[in-house]
C-alpha atoms as a PDB file:
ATOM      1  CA  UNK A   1       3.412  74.044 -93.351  1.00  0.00           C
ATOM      2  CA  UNK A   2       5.151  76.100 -90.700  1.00  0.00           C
ATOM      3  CA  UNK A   3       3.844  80.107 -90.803  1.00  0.00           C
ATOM      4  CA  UNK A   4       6.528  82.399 -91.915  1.00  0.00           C
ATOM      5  CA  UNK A   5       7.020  84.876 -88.755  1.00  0.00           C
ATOM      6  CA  UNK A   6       8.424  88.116 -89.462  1.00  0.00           C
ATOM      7  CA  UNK A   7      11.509  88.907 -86.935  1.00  0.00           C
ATOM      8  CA  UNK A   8      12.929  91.839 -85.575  1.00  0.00           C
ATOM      9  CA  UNK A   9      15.952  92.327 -83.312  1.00  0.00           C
ATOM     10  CA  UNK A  10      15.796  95.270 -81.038  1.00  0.00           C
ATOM     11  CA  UNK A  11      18.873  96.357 -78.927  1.00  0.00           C
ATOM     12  CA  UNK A  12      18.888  99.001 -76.368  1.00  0.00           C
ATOM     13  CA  UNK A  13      23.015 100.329 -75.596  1.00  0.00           C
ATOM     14  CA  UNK A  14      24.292 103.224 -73.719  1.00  0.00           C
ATOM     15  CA  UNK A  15      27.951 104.142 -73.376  1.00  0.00           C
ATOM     16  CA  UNK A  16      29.118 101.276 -75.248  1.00  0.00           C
ATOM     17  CA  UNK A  17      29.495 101.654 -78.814  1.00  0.00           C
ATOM     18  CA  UNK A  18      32.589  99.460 -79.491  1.00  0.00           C
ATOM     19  CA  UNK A  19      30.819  96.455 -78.330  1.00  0.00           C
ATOM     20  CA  UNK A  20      27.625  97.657 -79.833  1.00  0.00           C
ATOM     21  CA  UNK A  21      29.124  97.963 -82.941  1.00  0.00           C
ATOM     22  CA  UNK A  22      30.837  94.212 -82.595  1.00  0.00           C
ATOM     23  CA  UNK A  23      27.674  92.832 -81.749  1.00  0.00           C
ATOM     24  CA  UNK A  24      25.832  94.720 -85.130  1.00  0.00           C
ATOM     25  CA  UNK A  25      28.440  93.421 -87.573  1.00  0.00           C
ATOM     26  CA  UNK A  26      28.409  89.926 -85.870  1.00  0.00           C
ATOM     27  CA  UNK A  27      24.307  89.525 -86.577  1.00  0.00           C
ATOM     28  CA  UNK A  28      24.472  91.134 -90.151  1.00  0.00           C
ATOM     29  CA  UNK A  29      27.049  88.375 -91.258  1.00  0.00           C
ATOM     30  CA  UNK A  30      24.752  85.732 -89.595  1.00  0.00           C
ATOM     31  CA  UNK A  31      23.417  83.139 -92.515  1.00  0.00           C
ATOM     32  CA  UNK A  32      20.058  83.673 -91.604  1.00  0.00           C
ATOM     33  CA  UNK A  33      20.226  87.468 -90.487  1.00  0.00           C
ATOM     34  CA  UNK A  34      17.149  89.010 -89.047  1.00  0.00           C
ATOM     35  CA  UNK A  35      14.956  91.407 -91.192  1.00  0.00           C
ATOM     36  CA  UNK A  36      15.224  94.287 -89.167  1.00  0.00           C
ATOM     37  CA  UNK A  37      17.597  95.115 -86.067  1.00  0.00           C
ATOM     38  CA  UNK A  38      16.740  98.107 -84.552  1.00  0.00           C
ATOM     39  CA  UNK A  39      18.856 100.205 -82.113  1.00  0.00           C
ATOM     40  CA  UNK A  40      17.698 102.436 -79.360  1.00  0.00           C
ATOM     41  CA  UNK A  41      20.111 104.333 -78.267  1.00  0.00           C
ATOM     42  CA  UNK A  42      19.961 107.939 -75.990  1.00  0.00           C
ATOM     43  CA  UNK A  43      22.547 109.817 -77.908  1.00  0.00           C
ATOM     44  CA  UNK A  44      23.748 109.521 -81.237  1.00  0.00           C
ATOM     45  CA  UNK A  45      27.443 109.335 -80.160  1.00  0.00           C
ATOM     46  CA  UNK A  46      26.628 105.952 -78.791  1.00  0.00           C
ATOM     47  CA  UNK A  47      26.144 104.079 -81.656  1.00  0.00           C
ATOM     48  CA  UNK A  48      29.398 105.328 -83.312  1.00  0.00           C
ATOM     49  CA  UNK A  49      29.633 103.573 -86.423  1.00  0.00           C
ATOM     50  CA  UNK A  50      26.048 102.731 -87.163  1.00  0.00           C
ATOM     51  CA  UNK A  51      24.546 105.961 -88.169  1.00  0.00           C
ATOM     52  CA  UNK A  52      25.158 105.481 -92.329  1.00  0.00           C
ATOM     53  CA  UNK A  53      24.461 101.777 -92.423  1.00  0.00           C
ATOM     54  CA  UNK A  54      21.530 100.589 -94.313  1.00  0.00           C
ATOM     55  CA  UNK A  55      21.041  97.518 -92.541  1.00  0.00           C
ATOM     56  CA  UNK A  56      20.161  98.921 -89.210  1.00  0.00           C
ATOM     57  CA  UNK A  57      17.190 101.284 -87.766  1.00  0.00           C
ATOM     58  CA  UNK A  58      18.802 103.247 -85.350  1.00  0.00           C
ATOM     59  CA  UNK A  59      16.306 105.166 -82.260  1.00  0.00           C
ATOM     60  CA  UNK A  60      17.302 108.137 -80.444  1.00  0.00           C
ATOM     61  CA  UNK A  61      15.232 107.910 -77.081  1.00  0.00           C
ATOM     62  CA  UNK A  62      15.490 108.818 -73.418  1.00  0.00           C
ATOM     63  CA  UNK A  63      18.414 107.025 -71.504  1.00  0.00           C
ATOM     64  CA  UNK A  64      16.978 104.133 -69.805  1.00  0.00           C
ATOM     65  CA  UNK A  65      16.554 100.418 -70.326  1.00  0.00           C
ATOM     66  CA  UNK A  66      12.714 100.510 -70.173  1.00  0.00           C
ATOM     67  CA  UNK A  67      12.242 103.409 -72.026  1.00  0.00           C
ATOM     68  CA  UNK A  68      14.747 102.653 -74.989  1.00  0.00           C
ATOM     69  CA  UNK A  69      12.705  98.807 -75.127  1.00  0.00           C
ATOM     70  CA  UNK A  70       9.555 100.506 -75.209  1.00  0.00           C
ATOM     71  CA  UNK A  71      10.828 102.817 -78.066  1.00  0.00           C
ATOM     72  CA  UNK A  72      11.570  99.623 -79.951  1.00  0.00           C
ATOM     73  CA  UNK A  73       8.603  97.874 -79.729  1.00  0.00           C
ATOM     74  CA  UNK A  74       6.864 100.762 -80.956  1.00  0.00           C
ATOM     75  CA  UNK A  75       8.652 101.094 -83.989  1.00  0.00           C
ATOM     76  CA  UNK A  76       8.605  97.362 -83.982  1.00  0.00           C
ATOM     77  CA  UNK A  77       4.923  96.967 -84.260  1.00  0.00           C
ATOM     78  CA  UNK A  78       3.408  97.702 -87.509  1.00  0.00           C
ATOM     79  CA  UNK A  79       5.647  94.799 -89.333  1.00  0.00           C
ATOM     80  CA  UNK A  80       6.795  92.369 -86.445  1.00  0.00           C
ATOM     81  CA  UNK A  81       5.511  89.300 -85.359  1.00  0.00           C
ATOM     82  CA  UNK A  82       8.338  88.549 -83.047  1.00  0.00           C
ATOM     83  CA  UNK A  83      11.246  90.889 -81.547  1.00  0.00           C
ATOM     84  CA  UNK A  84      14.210  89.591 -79.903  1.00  0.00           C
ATOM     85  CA  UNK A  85      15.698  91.651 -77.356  1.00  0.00           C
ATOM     86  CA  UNK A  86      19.401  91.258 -76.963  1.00  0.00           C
ATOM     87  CA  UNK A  87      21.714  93.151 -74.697  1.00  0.00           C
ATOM     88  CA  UNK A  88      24.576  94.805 -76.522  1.00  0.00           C
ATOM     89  CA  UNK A  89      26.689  92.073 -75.837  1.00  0.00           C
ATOM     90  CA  UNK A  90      24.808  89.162 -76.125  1.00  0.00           C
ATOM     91  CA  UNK A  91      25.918  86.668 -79.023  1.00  0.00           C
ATOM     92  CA  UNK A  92      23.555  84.578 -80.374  1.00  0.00           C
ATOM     93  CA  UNK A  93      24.786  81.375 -81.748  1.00  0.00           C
ATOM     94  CA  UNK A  94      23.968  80.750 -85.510  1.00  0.00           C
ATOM     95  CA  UNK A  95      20.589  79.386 -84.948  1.00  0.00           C
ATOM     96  CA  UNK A  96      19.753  80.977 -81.958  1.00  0.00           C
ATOM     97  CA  UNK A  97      16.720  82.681 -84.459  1.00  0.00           C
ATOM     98  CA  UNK A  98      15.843  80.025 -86.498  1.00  0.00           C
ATOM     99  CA  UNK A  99      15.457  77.991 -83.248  1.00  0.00           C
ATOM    100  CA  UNK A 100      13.127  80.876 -81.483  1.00  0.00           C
ATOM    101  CA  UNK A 101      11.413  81.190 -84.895  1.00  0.00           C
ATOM    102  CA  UNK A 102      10.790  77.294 -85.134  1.00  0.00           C
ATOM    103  CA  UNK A 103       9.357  77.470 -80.949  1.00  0.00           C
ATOM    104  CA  UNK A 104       6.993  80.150 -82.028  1.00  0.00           C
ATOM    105  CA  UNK A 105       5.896  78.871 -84.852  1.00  0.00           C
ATOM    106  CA  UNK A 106       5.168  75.605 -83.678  1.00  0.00           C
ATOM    107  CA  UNK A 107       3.767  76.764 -80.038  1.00  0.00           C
ATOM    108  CA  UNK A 108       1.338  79.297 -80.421  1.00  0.00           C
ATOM    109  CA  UNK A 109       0.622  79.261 -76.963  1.00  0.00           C
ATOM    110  CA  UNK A 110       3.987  80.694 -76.185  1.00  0.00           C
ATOM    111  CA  UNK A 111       4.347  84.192 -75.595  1.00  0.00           C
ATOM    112  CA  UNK A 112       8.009  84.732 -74.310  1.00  0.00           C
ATOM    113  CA  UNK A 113      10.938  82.798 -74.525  1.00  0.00           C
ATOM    114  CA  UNK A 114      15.029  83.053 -73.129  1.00  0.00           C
ATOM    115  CA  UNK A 115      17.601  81.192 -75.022  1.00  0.00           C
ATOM    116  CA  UNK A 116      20.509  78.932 -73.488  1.00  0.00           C
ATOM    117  CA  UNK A 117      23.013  80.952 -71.699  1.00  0.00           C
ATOM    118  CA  UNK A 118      26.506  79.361 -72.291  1.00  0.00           C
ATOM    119  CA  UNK A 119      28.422  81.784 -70.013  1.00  0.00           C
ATOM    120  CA  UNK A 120      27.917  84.749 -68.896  1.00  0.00           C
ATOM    121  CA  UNK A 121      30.643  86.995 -68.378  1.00  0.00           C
ATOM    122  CA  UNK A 122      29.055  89.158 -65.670  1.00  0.00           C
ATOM    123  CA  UNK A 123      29.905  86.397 -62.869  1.00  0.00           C
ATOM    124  CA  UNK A 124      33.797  87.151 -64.060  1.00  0.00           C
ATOM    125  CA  UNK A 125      36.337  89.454 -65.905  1.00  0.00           C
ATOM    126  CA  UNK A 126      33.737  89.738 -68.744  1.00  0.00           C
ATOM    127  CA  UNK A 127      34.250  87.710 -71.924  1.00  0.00           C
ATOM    128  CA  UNK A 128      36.186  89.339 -75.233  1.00  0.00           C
ATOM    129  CA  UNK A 129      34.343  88.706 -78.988  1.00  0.00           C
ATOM    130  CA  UNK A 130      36.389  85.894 -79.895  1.00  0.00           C
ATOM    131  CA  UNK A 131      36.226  84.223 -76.462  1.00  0.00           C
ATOM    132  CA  UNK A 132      32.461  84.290 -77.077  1.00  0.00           C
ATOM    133  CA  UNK A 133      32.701  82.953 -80.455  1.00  0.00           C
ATOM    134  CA  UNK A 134      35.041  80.058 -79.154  1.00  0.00           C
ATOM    135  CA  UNK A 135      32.554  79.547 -76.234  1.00  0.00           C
ATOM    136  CA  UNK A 136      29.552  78.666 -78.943  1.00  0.00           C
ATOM    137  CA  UNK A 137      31.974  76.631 -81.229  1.00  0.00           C
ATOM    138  CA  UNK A 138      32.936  74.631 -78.399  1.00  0.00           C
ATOM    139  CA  UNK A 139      29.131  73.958 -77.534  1.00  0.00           C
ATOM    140  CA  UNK A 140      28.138  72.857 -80.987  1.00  0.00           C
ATOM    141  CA  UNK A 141      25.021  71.507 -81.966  1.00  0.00           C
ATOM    142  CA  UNK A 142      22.582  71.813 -78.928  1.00  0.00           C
ATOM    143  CA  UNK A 143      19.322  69.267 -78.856  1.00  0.00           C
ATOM    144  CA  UNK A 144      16.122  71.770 -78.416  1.00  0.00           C
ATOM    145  CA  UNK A 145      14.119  71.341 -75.310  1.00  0.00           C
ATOM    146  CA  UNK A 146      11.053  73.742 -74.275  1.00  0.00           C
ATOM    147  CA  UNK A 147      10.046  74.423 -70.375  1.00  0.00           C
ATOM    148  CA  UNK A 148       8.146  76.720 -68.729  1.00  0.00           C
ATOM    149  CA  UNK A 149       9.952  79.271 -66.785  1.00  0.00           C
ATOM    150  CA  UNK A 150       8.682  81.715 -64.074  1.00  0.00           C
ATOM    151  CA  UNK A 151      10.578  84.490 -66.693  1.00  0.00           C
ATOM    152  CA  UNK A 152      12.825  85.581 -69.364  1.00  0.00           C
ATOM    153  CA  UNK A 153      16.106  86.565 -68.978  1.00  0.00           C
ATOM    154  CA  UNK A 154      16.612  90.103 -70.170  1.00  0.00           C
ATOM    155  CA  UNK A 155      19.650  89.568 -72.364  1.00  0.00           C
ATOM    156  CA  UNK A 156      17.940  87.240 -74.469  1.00  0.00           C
ATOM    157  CA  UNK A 157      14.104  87.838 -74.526  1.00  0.00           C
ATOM    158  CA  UNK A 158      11.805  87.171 -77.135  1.00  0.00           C
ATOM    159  CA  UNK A 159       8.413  88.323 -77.649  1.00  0.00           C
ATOM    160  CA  UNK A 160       5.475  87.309 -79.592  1.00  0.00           C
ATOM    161  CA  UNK A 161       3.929  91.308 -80.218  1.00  0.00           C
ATOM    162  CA  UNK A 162       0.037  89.975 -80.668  1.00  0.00           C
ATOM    163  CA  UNK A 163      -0.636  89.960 -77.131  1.00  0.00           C
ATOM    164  CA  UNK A 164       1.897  93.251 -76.784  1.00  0.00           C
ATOM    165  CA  UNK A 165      -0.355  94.847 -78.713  1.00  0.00           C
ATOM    166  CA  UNK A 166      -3.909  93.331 -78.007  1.00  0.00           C
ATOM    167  CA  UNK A 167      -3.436  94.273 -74.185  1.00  0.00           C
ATOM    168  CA  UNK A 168      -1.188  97.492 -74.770  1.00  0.00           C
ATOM    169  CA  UNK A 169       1.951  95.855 -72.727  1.00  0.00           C
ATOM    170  CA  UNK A 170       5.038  98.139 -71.984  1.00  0.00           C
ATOM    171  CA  UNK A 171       8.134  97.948 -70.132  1.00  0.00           C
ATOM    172  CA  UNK A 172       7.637  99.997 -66.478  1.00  0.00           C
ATOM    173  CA  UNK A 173       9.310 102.862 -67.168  1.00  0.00           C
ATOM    174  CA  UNK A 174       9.547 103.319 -63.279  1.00  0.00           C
ATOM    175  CA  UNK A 175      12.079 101.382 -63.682  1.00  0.00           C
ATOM    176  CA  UNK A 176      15.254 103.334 -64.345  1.00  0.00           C
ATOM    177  CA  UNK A 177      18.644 103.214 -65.571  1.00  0.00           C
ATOM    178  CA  UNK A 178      19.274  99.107 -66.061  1.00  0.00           C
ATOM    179  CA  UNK A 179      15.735  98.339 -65.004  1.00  0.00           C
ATOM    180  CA  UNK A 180      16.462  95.663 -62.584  1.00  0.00           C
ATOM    181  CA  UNK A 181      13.999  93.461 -62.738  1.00  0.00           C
ATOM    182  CA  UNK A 182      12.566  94.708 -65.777  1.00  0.00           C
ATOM    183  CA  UNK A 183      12.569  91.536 -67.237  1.00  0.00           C
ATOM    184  CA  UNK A 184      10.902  89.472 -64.344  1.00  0.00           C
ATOM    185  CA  UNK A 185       7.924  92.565 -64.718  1.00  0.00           C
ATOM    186  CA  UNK A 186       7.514  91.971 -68.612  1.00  0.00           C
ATOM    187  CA  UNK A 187       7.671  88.183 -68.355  1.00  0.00           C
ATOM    188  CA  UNK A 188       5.582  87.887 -65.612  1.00  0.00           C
ATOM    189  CA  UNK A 189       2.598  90.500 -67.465  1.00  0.00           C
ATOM    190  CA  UNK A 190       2.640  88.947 -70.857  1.00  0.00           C
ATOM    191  CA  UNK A 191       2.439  85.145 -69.126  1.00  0.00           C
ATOM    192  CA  UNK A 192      -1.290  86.262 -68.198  1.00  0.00           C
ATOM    193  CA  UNK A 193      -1.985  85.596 -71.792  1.00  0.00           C
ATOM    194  CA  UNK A 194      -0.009  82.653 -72.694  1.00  0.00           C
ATOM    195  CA  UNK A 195       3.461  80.530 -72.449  1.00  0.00           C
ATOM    196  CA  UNK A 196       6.998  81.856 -70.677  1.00  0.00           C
ATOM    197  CA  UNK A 197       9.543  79.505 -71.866  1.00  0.00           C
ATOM    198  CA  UNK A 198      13.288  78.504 -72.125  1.00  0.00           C
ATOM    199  CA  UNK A 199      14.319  77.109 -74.743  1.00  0.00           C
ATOM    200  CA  UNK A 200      17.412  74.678 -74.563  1.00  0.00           C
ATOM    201  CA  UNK A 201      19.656  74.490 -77.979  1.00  0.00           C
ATOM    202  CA  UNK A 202      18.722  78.290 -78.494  1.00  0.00           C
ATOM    203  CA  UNK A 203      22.048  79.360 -77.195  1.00  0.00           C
ATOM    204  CA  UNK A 204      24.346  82.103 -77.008  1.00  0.00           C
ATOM    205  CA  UNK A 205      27.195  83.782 -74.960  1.00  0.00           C
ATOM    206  CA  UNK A 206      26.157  86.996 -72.345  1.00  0.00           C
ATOM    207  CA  UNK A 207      29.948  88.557 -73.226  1.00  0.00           C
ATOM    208  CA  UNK A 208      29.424  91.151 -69.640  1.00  0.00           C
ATOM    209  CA  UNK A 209      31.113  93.675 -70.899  1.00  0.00           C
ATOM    210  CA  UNK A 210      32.457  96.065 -67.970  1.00  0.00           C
ATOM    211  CA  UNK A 211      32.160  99.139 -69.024  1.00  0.00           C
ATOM    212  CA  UNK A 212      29.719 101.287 -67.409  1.00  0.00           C
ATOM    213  CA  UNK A 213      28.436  99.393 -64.722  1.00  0.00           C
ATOM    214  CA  UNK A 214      26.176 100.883 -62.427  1.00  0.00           C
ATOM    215  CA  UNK A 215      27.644 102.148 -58.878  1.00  0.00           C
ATOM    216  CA  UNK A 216      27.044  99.413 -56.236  1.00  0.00           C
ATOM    217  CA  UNK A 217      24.726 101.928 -54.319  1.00  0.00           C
ATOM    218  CA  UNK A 218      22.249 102.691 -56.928  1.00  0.00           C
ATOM    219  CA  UNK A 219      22.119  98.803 -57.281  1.00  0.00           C
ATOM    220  CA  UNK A 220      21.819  97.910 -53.757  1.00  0.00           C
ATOM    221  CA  UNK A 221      18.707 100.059 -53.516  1.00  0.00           C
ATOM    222  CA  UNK A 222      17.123  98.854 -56.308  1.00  0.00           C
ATOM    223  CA  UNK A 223      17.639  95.442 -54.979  1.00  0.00           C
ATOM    224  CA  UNK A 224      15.171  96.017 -52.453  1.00  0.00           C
ATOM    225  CA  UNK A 225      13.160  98.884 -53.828  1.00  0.00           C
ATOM    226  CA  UNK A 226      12.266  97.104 -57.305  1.00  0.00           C
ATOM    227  CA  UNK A 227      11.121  94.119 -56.327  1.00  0.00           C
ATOM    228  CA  UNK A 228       8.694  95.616 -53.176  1.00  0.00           C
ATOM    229  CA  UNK A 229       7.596  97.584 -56.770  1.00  0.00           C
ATOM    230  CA  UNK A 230       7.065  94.617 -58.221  1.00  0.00           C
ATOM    231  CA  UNK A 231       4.852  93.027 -55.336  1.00  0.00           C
ATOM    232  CA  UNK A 232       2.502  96.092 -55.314  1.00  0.00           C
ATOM    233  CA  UNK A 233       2.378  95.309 -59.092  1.00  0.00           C
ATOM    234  CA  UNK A 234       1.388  92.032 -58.693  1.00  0.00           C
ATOM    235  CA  UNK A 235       3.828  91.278 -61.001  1.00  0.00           C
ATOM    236  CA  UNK A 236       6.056  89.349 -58.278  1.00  0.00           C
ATOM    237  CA  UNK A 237       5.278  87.309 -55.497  1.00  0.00           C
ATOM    238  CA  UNK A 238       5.653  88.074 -52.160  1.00  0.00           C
ATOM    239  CA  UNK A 239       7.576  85.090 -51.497  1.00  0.00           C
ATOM    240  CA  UNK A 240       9.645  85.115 -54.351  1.00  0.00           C
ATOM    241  CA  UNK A 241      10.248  88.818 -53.748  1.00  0.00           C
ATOM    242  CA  UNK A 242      11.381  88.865 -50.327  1.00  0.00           C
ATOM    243  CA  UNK A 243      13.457  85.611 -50.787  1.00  0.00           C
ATOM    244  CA  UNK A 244      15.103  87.473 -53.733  1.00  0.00           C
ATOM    245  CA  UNK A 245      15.662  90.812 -51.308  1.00  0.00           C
ATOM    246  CA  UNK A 246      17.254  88.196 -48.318  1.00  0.00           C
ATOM    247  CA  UNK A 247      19.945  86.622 -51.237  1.00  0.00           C
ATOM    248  CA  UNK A 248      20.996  89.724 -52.033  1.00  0.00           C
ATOM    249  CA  UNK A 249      21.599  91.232 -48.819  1.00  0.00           C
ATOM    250  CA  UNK A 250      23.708  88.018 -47.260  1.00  0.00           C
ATOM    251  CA  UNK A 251      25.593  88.725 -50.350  1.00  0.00           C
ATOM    252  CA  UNK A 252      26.378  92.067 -50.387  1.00  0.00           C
ATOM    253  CA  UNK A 253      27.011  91.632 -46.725  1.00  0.00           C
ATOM    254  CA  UNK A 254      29.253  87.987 -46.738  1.00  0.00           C
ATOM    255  CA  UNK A 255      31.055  90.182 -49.886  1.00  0.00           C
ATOM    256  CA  UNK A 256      31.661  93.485 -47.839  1.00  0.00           C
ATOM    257  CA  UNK A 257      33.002  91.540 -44.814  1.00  0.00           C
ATOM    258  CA  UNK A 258      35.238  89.379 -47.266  1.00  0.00           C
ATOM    259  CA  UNK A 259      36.859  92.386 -49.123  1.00  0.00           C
ATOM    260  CA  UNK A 260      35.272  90.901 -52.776  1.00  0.00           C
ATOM    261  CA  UNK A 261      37.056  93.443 -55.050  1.00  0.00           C
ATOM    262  CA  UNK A 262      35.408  92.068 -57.831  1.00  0.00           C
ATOM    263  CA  UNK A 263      31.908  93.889 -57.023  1.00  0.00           C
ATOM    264  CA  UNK A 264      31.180  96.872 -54.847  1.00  0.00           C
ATOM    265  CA  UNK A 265      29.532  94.753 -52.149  1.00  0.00           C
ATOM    266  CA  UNK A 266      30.164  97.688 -49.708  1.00  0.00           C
ATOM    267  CA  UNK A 267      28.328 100.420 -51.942  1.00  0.00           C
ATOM    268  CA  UNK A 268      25.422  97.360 -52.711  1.00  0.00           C
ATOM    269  CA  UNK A 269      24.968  96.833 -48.982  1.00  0.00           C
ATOM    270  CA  UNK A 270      24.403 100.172 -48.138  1.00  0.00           C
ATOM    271  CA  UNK A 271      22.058 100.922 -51.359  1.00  0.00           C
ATOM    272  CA  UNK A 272      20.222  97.667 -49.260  1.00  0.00           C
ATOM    273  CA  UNK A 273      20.188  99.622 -45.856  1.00  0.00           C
ATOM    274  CA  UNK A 274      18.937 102.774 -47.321  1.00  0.00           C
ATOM    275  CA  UNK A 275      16.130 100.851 -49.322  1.00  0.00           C
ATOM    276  CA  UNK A 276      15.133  99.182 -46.576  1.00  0.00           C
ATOM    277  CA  UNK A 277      14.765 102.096 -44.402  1.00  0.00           C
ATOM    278  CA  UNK A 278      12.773 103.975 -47.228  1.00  0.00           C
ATOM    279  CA  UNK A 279      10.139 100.709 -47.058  1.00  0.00           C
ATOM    280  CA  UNK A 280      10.159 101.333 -43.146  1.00  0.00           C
ATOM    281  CA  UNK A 281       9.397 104.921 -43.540  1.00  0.00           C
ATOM    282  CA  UNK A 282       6.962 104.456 -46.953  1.00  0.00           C
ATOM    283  CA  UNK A 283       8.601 106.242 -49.319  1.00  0.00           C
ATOM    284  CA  UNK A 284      10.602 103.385 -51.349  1.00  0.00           C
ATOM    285  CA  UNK A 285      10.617 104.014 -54.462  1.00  0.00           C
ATOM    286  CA  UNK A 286      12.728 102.605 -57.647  1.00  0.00           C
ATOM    287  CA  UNK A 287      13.451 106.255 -59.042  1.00  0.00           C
ATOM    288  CA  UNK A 288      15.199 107.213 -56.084  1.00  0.00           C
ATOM    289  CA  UNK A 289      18.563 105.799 -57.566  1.00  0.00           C
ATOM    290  CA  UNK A 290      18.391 108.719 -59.721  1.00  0.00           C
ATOM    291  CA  UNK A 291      18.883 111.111 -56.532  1.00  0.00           C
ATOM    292  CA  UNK A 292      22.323 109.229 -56.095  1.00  0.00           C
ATOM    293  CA  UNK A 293      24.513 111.323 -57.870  1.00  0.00           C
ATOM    294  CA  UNK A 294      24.375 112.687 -61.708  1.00  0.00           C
ATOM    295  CA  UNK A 295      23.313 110.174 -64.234  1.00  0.00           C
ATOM    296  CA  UNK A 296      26.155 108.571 -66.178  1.00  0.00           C
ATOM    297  CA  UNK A 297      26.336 107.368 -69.821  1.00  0.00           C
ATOM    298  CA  UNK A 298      27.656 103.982 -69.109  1.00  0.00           C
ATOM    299  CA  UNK A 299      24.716 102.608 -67.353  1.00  0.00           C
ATOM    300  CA  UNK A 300      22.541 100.163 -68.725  1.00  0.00           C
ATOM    301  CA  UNK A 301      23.013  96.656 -69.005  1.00  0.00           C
ATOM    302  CA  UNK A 302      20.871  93.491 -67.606  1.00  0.00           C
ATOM    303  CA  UNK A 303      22.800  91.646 -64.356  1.00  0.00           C
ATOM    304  CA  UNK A 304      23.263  87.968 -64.369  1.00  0.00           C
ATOM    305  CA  UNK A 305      20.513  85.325 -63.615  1.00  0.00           C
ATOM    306  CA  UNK A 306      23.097  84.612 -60.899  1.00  0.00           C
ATOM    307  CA  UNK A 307      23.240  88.192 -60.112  1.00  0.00           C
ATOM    308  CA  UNK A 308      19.460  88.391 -59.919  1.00  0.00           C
ATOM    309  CA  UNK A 309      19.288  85.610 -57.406  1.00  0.00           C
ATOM    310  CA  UNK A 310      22.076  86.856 -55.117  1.00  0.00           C
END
């Protein structure tokens, strides 16, 4: 007989409490609902909407994707065998969790998984609710296949807490703001003890919802600064690090001499120079993107896979 996993959903928004609030009412009329969603959010204000409902946990924690995570899976922990991590615009398809639950179950060896990504609205305009919803309809049924990936994609995460717990894992909280690359850091710690996966047929729509992305400069440093973090860490390799760093900069620069409108390839290629002058002079650091100006509300959301390897 298949173990009965207990399941959690844990979202960490900022700035964004229409499509927060969207997302909530979407999961709580799911068939097979989760047992507990929990929201981490830095100020009440941005979870307009939720603060009287019974059927959500809401978390008021310091502003910042790492932080607000690590808030859930402590309140997470004394009941959860598995949390899902969604972004706050992230819709899961009706079995997205029974699927994940199934993987778990069934693979005990696994340790984190990502679901199907149908589209991802990040690489365009961004995707409304209903365009979303048609997106998964469209897909329909979706035969389940399990492969090893090098990590999780931060949107759609899930996590078996034993080995959370057992070796006292966290997010890197030097890793501010959105936390680029937070996800490749997590995955890459918790594989030492077991399976990262992708699992085809567990799918869902990344909506991208614009508001409050980050300024092209902030993001543009941490393109380079994060993952050199990451390689001190050992929690990236150099190779893959460096390749990662080289996308990203033909990008920003093929984008800036092109006049893409679409992204702030200008403000991204100079976060890139500055970074890479910091590693020169040995004093890169992620948390120098909060020097960059005043921190703003509307900050915090995971890039694309595509983004991620641009």
């Amino acid at each position: 007989m298949t173990p009965q996993l207990r399941i959690t959903v844990g979202i960490a928004s900022a700035g964004r409490p229409a499509t927060l609030l969207e997302t909530i009412d979407y999961l709580a009329g799911l068939g097979n609902c989760p047992r507990r969603i929990i929201v981490c959010v830095p100020d009440i204000d941005d979870a307009a909407g939720l603060a009287d409902r019974l059927d959500v946990e809401l978390v008021v924690g310091s502003r910042g994707l790492t932080c607000q995570r690590n808030r859930i899976l402590r309140a997470a922990v004394p009941d959860t065998d598995i949390l899902i991590f969604l972004d706050d615009d992230f819709i899961p398809d009706s079995n997205f969790i029974a699927r994940m639950a199934a993987v778990f179950a069934r693979e005990p060896a696994v340790t984190i998984a990502t679901g199907e990504v149908l589209a991802d609205g990040i690489l365009g305009a961004g995707l409304t609710m209903s365009e979303a919803l048609e997106i998964i309809e469209t897909a329909g049924e979706r035969a389940e296949l399990v492969t090893d990936v090098y990590n999780a994609y931060g949107c759609n995460m899930v996590v078996r807490l034993a080995p959370v717990i057992e070796h006292g894992l966290a997010f890197d909280e030097q890793l501010p703001l959105y936390g680029w690359l937070e996800d490749v850091d997590f995955s890459r710690s918790i594989a030492r003890y077991g399976r990262s996966v992708r699992v085809a047929g567990a799918c869902g729509v990344h909506r991208g919802a614009k508001s409050g992305r980050q300024p092209g400069r902030r993001l543009g440093y941490s393109q380079i600064a994060n993952p050199a973090h990451l390689i001190r860490k050992g929690t990236m390799s150099k190779a893959r690090a460096i390749a990662q760093i080289g996308r990203n900069i033909l990008a920003n620069a093929r984008g800036a001499l092109l006049g893409d409108r679409s992204i702030d390839r200008r403000g991204r290629l100079g976060g890139n120079m500055e970074a890479l002058a910091d590693l020169l002079m040995g004093r890169a650091s992620p948390s120098r993107i909060l020097k960059f100006g005043m921190s703003s509300s509307h900050e915090m959301s995971s890039p694309s896979i595509a983004t991620k390897r641009r």
